[in-house]
Protein backbone atom coordinates (compact mmCIF):
# COMPACT_ATOMS: atom_id res chain seq x y z
CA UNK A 1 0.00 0.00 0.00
CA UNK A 2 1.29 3.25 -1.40
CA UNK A 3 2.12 5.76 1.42
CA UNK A 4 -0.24 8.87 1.42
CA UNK A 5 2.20 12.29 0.88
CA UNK A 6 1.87 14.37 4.14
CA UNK A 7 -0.57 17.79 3.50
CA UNK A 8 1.35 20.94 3.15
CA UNK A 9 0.73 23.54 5.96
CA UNK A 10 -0.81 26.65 4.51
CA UNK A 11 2.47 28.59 5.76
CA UNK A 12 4.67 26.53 3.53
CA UNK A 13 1.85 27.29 0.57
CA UNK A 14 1.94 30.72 1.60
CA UNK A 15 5.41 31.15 0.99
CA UNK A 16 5.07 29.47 -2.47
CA UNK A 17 2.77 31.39 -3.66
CA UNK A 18 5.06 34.66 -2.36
CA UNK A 19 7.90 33.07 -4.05
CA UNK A 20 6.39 32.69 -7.23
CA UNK A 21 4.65 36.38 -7.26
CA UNK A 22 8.34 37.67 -6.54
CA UNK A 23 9.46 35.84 -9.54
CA UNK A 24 6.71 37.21 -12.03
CA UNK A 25 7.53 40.39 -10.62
CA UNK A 26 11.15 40.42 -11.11
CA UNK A 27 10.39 38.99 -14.57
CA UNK A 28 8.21 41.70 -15.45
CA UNK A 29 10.06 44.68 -14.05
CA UNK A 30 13.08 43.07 -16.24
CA UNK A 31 11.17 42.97 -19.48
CA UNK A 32 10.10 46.66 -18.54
CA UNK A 33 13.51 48.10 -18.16
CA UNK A 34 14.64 45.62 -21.78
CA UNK A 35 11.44 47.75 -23.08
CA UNK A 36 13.28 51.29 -21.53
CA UNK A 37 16.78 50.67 -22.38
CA UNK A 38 15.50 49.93 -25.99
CA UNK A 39 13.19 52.78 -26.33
CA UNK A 40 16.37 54.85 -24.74
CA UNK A 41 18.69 53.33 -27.75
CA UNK A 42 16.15 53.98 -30.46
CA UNK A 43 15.84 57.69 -29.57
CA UNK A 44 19.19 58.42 -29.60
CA UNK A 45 19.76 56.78 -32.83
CA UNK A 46 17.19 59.10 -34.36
CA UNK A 47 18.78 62.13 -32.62
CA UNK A 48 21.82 61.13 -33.97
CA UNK A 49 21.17 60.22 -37.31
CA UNK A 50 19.18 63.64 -37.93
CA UNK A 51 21.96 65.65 -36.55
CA UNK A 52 23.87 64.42 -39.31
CA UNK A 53 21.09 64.91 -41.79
CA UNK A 54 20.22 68.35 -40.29
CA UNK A 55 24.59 69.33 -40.84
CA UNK A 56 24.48 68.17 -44.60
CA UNK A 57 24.41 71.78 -45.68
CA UNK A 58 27.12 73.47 -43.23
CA UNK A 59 29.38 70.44 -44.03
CA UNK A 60 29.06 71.32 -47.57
CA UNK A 61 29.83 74.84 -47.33
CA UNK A 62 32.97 74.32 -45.20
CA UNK A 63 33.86 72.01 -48.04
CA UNK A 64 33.67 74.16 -50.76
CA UNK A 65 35.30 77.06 -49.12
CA UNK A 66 38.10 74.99 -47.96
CA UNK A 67 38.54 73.81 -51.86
CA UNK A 68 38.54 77.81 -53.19
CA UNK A 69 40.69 78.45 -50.53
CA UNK A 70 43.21 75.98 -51.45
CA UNK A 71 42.56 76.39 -55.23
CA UNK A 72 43.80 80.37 -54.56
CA UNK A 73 47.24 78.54 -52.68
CA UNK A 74 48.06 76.12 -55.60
CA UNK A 75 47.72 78.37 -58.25
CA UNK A 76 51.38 79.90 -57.13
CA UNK A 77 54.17 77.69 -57.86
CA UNK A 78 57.20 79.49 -56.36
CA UNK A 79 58.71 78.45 -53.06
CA UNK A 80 60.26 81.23 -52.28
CA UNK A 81 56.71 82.99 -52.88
CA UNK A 82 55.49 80.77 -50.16
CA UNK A 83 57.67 81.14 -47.70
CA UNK A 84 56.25 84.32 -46.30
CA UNK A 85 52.94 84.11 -45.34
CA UNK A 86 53.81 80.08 -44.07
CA UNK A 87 55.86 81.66 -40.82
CA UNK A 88 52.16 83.29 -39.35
CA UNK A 89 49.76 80.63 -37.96
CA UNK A 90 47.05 78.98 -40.54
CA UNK A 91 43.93 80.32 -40.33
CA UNK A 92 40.79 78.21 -40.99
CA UNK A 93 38.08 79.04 -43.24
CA UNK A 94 35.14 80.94 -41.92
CA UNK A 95 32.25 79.00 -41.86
CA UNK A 96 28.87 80.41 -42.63
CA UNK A 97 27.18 79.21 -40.06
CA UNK A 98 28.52 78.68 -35.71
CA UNK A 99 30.54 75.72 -35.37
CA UNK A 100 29.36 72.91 -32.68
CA UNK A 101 30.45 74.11 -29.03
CA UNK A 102 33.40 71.99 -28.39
CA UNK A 103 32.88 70.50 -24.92
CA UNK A 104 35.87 71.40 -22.15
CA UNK A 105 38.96 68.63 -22.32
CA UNK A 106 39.32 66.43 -19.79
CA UNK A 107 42.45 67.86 -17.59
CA UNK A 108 45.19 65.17 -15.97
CA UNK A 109 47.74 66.43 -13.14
CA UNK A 110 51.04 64.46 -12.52
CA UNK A 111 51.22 61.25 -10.27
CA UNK A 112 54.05 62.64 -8.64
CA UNK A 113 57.91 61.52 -9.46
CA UNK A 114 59.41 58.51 -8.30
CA UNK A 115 60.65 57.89 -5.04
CA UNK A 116 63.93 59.12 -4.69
CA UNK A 117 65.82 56.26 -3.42
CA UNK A 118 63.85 53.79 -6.16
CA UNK A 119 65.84 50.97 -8.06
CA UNK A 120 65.38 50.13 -11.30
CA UNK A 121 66.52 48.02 -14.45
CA UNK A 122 67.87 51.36 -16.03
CA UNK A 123 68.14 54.86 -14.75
CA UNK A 124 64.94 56.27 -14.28
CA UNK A 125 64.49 59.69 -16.80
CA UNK A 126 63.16 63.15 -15.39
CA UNK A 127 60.71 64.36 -15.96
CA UNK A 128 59.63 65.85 -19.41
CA UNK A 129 57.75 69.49 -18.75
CA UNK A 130 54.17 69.39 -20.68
CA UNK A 131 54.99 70.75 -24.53
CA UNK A 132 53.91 73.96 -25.09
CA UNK A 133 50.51 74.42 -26.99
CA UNK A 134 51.45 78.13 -27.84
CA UNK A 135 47.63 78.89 -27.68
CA UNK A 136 46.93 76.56 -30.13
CA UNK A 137 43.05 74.42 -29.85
CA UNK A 138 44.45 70.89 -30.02
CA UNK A 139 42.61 67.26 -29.25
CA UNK A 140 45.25 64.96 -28.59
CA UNK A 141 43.48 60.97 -29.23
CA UNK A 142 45.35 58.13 -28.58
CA UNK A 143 44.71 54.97 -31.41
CA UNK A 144 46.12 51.88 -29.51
CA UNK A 145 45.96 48.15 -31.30
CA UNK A 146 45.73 45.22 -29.09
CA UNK A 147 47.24 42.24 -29.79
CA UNK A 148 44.46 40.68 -28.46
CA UNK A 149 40.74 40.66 -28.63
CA UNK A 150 38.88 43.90 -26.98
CA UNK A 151 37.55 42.57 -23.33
CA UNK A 152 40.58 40.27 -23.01
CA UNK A 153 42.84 40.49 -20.05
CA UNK A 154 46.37 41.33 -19.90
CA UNK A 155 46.00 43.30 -23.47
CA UNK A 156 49.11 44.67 -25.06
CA UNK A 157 49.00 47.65 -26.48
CA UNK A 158 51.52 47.21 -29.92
CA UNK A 159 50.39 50.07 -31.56
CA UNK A 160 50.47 53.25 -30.09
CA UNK A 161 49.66 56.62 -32.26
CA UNK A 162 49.69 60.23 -31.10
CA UNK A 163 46.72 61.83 -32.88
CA UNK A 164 46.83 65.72 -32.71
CA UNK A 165 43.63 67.18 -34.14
CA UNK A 166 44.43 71.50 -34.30
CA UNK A 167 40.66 72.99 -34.60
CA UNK A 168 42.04 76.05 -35.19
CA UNK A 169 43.62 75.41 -38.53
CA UNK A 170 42.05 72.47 -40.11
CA UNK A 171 45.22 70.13 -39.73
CA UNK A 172 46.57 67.37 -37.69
CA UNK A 173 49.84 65.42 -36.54
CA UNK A 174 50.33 61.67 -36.08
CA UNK A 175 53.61 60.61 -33.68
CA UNK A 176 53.78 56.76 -33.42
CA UNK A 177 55.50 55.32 -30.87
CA UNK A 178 57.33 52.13 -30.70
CA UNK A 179 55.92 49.29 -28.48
CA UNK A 180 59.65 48.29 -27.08
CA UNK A 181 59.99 51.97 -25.90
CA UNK A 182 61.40 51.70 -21.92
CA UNK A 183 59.36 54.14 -20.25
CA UNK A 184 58.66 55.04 -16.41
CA UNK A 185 55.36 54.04 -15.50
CA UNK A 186 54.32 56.30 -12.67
CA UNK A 187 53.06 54.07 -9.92
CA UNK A 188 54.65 51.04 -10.66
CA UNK A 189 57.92 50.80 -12.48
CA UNK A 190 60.52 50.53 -15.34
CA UNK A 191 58.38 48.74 -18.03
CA UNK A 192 57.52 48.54 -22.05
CA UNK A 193 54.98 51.00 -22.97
CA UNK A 194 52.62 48.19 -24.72
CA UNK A 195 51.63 46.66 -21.47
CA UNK A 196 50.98 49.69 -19.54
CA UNK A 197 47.39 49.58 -20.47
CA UNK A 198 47.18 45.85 -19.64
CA UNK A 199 48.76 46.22 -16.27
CA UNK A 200 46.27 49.68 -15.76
CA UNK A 201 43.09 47.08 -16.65
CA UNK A 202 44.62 44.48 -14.30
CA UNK A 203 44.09 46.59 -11.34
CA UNK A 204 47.76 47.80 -11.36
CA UNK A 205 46.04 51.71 -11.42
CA UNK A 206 42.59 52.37 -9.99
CA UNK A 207 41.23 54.31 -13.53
CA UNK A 208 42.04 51.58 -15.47
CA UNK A 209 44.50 50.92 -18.29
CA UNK A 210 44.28 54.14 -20.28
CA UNK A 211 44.72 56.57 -17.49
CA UNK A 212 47.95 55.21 -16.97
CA UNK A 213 49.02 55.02 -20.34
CA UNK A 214 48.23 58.80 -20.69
CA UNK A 215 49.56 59.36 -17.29
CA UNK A 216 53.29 57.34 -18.97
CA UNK A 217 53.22 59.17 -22.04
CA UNK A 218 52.17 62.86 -19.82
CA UNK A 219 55.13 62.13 -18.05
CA UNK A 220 57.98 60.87 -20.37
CA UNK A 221 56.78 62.59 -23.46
CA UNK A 222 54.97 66.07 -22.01
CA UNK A 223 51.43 65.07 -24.23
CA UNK A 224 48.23 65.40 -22.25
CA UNK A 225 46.18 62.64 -23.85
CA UNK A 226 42.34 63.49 -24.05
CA UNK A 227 41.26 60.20 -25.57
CA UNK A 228 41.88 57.03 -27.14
CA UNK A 229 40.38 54.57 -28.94
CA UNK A 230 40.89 50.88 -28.92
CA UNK A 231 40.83 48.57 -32.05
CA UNK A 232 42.37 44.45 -31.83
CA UNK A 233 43.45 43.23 -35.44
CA UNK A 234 40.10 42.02 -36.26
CA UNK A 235 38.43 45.18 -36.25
CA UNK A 236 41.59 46.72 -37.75
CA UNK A 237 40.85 44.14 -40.72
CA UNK A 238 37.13 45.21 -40.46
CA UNK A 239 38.04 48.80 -40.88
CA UNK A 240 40.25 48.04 -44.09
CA UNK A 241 37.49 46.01 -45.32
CA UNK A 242 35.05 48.59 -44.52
CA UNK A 243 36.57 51.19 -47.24
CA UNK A 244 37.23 48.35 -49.92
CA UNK A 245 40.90 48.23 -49.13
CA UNK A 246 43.78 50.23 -48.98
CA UNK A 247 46.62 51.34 -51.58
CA UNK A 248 50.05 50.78 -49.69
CA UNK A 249 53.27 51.80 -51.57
CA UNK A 250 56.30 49.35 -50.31
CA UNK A 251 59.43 50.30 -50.71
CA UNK A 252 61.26 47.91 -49.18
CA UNK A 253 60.66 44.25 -50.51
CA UNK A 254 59.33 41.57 -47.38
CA UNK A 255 60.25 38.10 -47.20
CA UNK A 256 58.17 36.10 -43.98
CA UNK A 257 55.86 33.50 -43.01
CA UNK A 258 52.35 33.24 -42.73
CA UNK A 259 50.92 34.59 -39.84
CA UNK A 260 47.89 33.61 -37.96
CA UNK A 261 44.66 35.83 -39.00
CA UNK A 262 46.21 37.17 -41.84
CA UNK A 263 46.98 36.20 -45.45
CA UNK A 264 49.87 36.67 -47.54
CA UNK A 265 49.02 39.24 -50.90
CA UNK A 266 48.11 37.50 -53.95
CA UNK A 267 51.11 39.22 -55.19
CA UNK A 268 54.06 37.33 -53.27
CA UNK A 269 55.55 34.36 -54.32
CA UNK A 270 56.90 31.16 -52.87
CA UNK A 271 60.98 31.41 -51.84
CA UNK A 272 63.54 28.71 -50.00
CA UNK A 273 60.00 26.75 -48.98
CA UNK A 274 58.32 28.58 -46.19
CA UNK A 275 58.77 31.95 -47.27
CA UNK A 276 56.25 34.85 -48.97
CA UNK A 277 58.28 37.53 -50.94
CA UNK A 278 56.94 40.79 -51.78
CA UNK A 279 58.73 42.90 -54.41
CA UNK A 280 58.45 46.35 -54.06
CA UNK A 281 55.74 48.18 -55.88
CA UNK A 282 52.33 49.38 -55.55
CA UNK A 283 49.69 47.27 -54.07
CA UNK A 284 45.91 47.14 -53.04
CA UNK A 285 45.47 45.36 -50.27
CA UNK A 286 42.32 43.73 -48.08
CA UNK A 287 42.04 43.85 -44.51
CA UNK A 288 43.95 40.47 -44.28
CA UNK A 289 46.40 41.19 -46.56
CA UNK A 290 47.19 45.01 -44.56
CA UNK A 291 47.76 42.94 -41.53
CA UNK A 292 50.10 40.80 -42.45
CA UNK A 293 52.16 43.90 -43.80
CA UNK A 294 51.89 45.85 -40.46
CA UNK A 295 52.80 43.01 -38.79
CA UNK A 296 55.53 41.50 -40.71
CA UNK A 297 58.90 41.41 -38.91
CA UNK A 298 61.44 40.00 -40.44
CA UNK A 299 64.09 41.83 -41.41
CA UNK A 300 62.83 45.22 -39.91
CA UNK A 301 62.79 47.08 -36.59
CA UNK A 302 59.99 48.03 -34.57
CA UNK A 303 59.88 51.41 -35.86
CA UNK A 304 59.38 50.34 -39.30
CA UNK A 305 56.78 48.41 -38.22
CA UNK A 306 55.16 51.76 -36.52
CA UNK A 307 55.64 53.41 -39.98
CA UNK A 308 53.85 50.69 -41.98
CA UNK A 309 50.78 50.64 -39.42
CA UNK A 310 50.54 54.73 -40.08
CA UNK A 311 50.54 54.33 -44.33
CA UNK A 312 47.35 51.97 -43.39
CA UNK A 313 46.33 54.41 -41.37
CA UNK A 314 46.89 57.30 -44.62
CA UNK A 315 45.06 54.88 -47.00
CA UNK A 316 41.92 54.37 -44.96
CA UNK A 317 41.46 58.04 -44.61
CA UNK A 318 42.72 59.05 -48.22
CA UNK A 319 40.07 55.69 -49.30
CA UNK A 320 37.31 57.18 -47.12
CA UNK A 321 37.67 60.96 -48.59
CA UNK A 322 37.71 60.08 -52.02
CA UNK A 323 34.60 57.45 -51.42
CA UNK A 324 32.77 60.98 -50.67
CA UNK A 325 31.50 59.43 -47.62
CA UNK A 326 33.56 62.06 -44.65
CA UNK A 327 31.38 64.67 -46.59
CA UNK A 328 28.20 62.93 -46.58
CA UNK A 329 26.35 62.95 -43.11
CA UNK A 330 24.46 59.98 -44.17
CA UNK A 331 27.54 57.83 -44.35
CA UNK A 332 29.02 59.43 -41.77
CA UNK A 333 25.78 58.48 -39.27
CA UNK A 334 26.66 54.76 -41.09
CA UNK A 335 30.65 55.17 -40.06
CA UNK A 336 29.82 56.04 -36.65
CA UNK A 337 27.10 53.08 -35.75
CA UNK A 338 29.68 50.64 -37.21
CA UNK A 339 32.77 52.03 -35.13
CA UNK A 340 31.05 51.48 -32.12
CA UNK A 341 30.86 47.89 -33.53
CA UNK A 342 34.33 47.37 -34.30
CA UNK A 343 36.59 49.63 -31.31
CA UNK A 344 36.48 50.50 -27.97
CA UNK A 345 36.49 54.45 -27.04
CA UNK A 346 35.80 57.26 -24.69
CA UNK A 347 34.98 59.69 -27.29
CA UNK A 348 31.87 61.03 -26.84
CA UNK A 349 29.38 62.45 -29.33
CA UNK A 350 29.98 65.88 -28.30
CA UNK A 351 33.56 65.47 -29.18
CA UNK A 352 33.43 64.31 -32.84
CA UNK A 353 29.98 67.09 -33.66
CA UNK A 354 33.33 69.36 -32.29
CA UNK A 355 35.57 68.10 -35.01
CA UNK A 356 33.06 66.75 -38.19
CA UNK A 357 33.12 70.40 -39.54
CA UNK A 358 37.08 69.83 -39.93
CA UNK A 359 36.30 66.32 -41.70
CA UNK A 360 35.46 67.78 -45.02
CA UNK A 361 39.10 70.03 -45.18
CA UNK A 362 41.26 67.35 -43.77
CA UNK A 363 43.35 65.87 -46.65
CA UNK A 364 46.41 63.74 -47.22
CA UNK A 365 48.12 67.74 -47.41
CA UNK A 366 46.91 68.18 -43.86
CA UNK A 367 48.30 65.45 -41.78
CA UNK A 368 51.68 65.18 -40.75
CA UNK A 369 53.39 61.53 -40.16
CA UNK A 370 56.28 61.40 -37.85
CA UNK A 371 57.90 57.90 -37.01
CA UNK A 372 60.92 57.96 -34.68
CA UNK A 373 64.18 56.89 -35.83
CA UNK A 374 66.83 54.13 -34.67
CA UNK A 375 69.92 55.97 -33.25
CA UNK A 376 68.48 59.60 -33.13
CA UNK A 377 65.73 59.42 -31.62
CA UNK A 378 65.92 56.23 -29.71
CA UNK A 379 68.94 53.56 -28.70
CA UNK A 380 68.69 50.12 -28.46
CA UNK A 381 69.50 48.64 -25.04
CA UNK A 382 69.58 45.15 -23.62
CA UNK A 383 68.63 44.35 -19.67
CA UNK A 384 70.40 42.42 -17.54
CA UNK A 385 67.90 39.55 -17.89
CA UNK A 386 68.78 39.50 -22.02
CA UNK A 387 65.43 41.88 -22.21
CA UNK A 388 66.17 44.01 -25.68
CA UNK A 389 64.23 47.61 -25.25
CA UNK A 390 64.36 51.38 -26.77
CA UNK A 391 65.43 53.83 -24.72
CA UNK A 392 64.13 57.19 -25.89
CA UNK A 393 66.77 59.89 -26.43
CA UNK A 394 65.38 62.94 -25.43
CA UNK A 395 67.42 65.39 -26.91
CA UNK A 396 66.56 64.09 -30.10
CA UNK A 397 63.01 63.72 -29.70
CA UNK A 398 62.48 67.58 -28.04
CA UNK A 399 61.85 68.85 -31.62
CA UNK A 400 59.62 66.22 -32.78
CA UNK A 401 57.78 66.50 -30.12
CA UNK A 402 57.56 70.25 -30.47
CA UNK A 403 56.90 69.88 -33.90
CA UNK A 404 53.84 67.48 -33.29
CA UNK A 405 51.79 70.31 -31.83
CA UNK A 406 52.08 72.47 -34.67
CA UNK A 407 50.37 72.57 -37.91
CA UNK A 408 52.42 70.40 -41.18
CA UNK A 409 53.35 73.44 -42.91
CA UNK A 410 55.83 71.78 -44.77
CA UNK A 411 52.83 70.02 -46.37
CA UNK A 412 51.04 73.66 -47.10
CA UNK A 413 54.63 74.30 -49.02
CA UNK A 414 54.42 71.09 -50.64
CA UNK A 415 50.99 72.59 -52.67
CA UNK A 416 52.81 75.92 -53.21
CA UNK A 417 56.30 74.66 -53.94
CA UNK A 418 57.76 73.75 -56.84
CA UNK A 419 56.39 70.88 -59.13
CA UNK A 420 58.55 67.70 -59.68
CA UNK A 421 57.30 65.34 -62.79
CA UNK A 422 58.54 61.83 -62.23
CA UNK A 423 58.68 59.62 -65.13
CA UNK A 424 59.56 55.42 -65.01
CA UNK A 425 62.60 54.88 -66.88
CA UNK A 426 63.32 51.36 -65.39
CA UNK A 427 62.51 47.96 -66.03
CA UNK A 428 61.03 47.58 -62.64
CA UNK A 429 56.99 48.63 -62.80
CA UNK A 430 55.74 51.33 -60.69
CA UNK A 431 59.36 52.91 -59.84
CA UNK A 432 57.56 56.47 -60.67
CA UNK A 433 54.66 56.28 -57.94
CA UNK A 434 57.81 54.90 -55.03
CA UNK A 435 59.76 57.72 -56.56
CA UNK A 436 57.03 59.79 -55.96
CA UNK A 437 55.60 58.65 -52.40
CA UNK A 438 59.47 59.20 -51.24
CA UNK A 439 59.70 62.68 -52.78
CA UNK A 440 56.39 63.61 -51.17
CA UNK A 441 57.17 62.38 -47.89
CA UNK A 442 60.12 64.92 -47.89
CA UNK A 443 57.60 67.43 -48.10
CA UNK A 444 57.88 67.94 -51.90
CA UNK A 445 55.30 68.72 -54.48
CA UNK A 446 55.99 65.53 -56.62
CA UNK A 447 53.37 63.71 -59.15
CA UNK A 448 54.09 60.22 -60.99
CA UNK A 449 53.24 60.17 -64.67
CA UNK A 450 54.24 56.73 -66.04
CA UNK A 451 56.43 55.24 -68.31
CA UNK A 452 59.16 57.76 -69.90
CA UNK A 453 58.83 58.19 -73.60
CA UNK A 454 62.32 57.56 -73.93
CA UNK A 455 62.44 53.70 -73.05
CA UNK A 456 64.53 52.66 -70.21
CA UNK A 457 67.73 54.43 -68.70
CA UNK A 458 70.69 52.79 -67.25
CA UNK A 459 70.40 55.55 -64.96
CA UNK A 460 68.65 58.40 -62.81
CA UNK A 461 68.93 62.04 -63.99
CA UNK A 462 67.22 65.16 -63.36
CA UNK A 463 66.16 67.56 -66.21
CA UNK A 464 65.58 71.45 -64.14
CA UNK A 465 63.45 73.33 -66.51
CA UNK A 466 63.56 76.46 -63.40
CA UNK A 467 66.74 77.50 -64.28
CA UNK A 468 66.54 79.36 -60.41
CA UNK A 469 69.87 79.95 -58.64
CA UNK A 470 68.23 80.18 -55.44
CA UNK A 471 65.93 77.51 -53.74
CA UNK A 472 66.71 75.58 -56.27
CA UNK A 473 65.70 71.60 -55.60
CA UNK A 474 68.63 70.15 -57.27
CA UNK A 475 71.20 69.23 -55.10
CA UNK A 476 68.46 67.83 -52.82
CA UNK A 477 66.91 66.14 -55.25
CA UNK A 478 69.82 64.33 -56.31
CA UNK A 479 71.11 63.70 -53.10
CA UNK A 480 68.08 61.43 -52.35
CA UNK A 481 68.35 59.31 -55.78
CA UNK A 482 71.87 59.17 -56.11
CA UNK A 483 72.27 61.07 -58.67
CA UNK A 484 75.71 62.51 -60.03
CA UNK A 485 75.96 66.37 -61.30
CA UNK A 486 76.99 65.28 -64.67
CA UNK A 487 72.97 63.87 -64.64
CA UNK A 488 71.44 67.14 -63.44
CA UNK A 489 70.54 68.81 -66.76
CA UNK A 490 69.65 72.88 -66.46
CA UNK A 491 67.28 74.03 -68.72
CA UNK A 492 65.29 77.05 -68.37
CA UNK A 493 62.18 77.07 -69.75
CA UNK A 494 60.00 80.34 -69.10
CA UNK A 495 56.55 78.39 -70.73
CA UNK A 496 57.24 74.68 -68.60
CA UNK A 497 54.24 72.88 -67.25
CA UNK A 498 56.56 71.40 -63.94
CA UNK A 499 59.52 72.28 -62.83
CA UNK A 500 61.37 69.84 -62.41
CA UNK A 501 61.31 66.62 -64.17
CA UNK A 502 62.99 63.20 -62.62
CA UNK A 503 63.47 60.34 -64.70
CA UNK A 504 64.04 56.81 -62.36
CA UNK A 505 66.58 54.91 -64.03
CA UNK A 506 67.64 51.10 -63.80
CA UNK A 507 70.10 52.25 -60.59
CA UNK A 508 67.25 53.17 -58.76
CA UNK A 509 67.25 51.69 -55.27
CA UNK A 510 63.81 52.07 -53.82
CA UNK A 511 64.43 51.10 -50.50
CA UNK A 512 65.60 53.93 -48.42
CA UNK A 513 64.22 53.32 -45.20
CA UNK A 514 66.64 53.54 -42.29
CA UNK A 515 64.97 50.56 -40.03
CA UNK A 516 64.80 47.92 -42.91
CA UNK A 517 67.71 45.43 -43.30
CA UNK A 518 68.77 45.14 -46.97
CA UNK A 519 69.81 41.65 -46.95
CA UNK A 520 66.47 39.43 -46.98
């Protein structure tokens, strides 16, 4: 006989019943906050999106005076011309309606020094005083890669770019800084700048792993950070992907492996079994393809590296401006929503409305790269456990840094300066647009223009069609191809179309950088 279950006291049902009205209650209050949080989201995605639409017309006024405006500076051609008015600050176009308020910068005061009786691998450096902004409106942004995925622990930081947005003139600076730089961490230690965000997000600094970073780089490199924003290599690949690809000019050719989440260029071929070589040339590259050239290393230094991340950097933004999209709001509404996909930032909404009306104006002209140098501005230095570092050498970097918060008015000259035709007279295809890329980063107005008419040339010369005795290009010129005065050919010509013309010969040797070692 089957035993009869004992009857539940009505306390016990009591409390079940309770129990179960506390659940539906939490339940519902849940799905009513889901129901807030999405009615929250929605809201400010139509207040965002017709901001944009509602700016359509004052971005396309800046636009178009920014383009008469530098229409009126191109149409001289003389450097010495342009020397003049180049030594007074830039002024940027008026626009015809206010500009956004920009919203106050965030403000950061030192740590405090080390402890003076403190012990350390190396010596630790003083102090560097806070560079001088010399009134200037500047938005310093920090663009950090992770080697790992965003929300992972322990990230390092191996790409670290100094962003310098000027509002007052339209232009902007990029400093990269290698990840093997030895820095002083203020309330910790002696370490490599790429994991002082990952020990800041570990707990090693109570505002997390960005406020020490900025509070490392405030106090061995004098730059207040204001922001940063955070991007691993998949949403670097995303970003690539996002304007159809970049065009990357190498100069230098790379022999390596595969590396994981990447792929090697359709370009490269098979060497000595497990190696990808990739000539030098021109080259369009994916998202997969543009990380495995940023992060190739064979062969190269960590400051070539840095140099390579900022020309993907220059062919995003020179992809996204001639798309049309930086001028559309539309697409710029689209850009936004998908960035919040793909990085991880403090920059708030306020801030970019305080720099889109500079998004229009700000061309390839208007940025100026700077990548540090092995020997001048940094040393390398091994520890005493076999650790190999960069040490920063200060006096070399004061005028780069000095230089970073001022506007590229080298790259103003470059539009005003004399012109420089480059014509391919090698065997070796796109030697004109490497000639050219290398001619522009000395701050020269130089244009590639194909094949020369004249077939190919056992070597380089220089035809000077300026005839001018002073400021004259030549010797510079020359200097950076190799080229013997007995190939420097002056002939005046009062009716030229260029200046200069520079014909690349079969002596040409493209690879010039200083951090690259010749011998794959």
């Amino acid at each position: 006989m089957q035993a009869r279950p004992a009857p539940q006291g009505p306390r016990r049902i009591s409390i079940g019943k309770l129990f179960r009205w506390a659940l539906t209650l939490l339940l519902l209050a849940y799905l009513l906050l889901t129901l807030y949080f999405i009615i929250v989201e929605i809201r400010r995605w139509m207040n965002e999106r017709a901001w944009f639409e509602g700016q359509a017309d004052h971005f396309a006024a800046i636009a178009t005076e920014i383009s008469l405006t530098r229409q009126a500076v191109s149409s001289s051609n003389h450097l010495l011309a342009a020397r003049a008015p180049l030594h007074q600050p830039l002024q940027a176009a008026a626009s015809p309606t206010p500009a956004p308020q920009a919203p106050p910068l965030p403000t950061l005061r030192y740590l405090g020094d080390p402890a003076p009786d403190h012990v350390d691998v190396t010596a630790v450096p003083a102090r560097v005083e806070p560079i001088d902004r010399q009134g200037q409106d500047l938005v310093n942004i920090l663009l950090l890669g992770s080697d790992s995925e965003l929300g992972e622990v322990n990230q390092r930081t191996d790409t670290i770019i100094v962003l310098s947005v000027n509002r007052d003139t339209g232009t902007a600076s990029i400093l990269s800084l290698p990840r093997d730089l030895l820095v002083w961490v203020p309330a910790w230690r002696m370490g490599r700048i790429n994991r002082v965000y990952g020990h800041g997000e570990l707990g090693g600094w109570r505002l997390g792993g960005f406020d020490l970073l900025r509070q490392t780089i405030l106090y061995n490199f004098g730059i207040n950070a204001h922001y940063h924003v955070l991007v691993d290599y998949s949403g670097l690949q995303q970003i690539v992907d996002l304007v159809d690809g970049v065009d990357i000019v190498v100069e230098c050719a790379i022999k390596d492996k595969e590396h994981d989440d990447t792929r090697v260029p359709d370009e490269a071929r098979k060497v000595e079994g497990e190696y990808w070589l990739l000539d030098t040339g021109v080259y369009e590259f994916d998202g997969l393809e543009a990380l495995w050239y940023a992060r190739s290393r064979r062969g190269v230094t960590d400051l070539e590296r840095s140099r390579r991340q900022q020309q993907i950097l220059r062919g995003v933004w020179s992809r996204l401006r001639d798309s049309g999209r930086v001028g559309n709001p539309a697409e710029l509404f689209h850009l936004w929503q998908l960035a919040q996909e793909t990085v991880h930032t403090d920059l708030g909404l306020d801030v970019l409305v305080s720099l889109l009306p500079l998004v229009p104006g700000l061309g390839p002209d208007d940025v100026h790269y700077r990548s540090l140098q092995l020997n001048r501005h940094t040393i390398p230095w091994k520890s005493a456990t076999g650790a190999e570092v960069l040490l920063p050498v200060y006096q070399g970097l004061a005028p780069v840094l000095k230089e970073l918060y001022f506007p590229p008015t080298d790259n103003r000259l470059r539009l005003a300066g004399p012109s420089i035709r480059v014509l391919n007279g090698s065997s070796r295809p796109s030697s004109d647009q490497i000639a050219s890329s290398q001619l522009v980063r000395e701050g020269l107005n130089a244009k590639a223009e194909g094949l020369s008419a004249e077939g190919i040339h056992p070597h380089s010369y220089l035809i000077d069609f300026s005839g001018a005795t002073k400021g004259s290009l030549n010797q510079r010129i020359a200097e950076l191809f190799g080229i013997e005065d007995e190939r420097i050919h002056v002939r005046p010509d009062p009716g030229r179309e260029v200046d200069y013309e520079l014909i690349i010969g079969e002596d040409y040797q493209p690879c010039m950088q200083p951090n690259v070692q010749r011998n794959l």
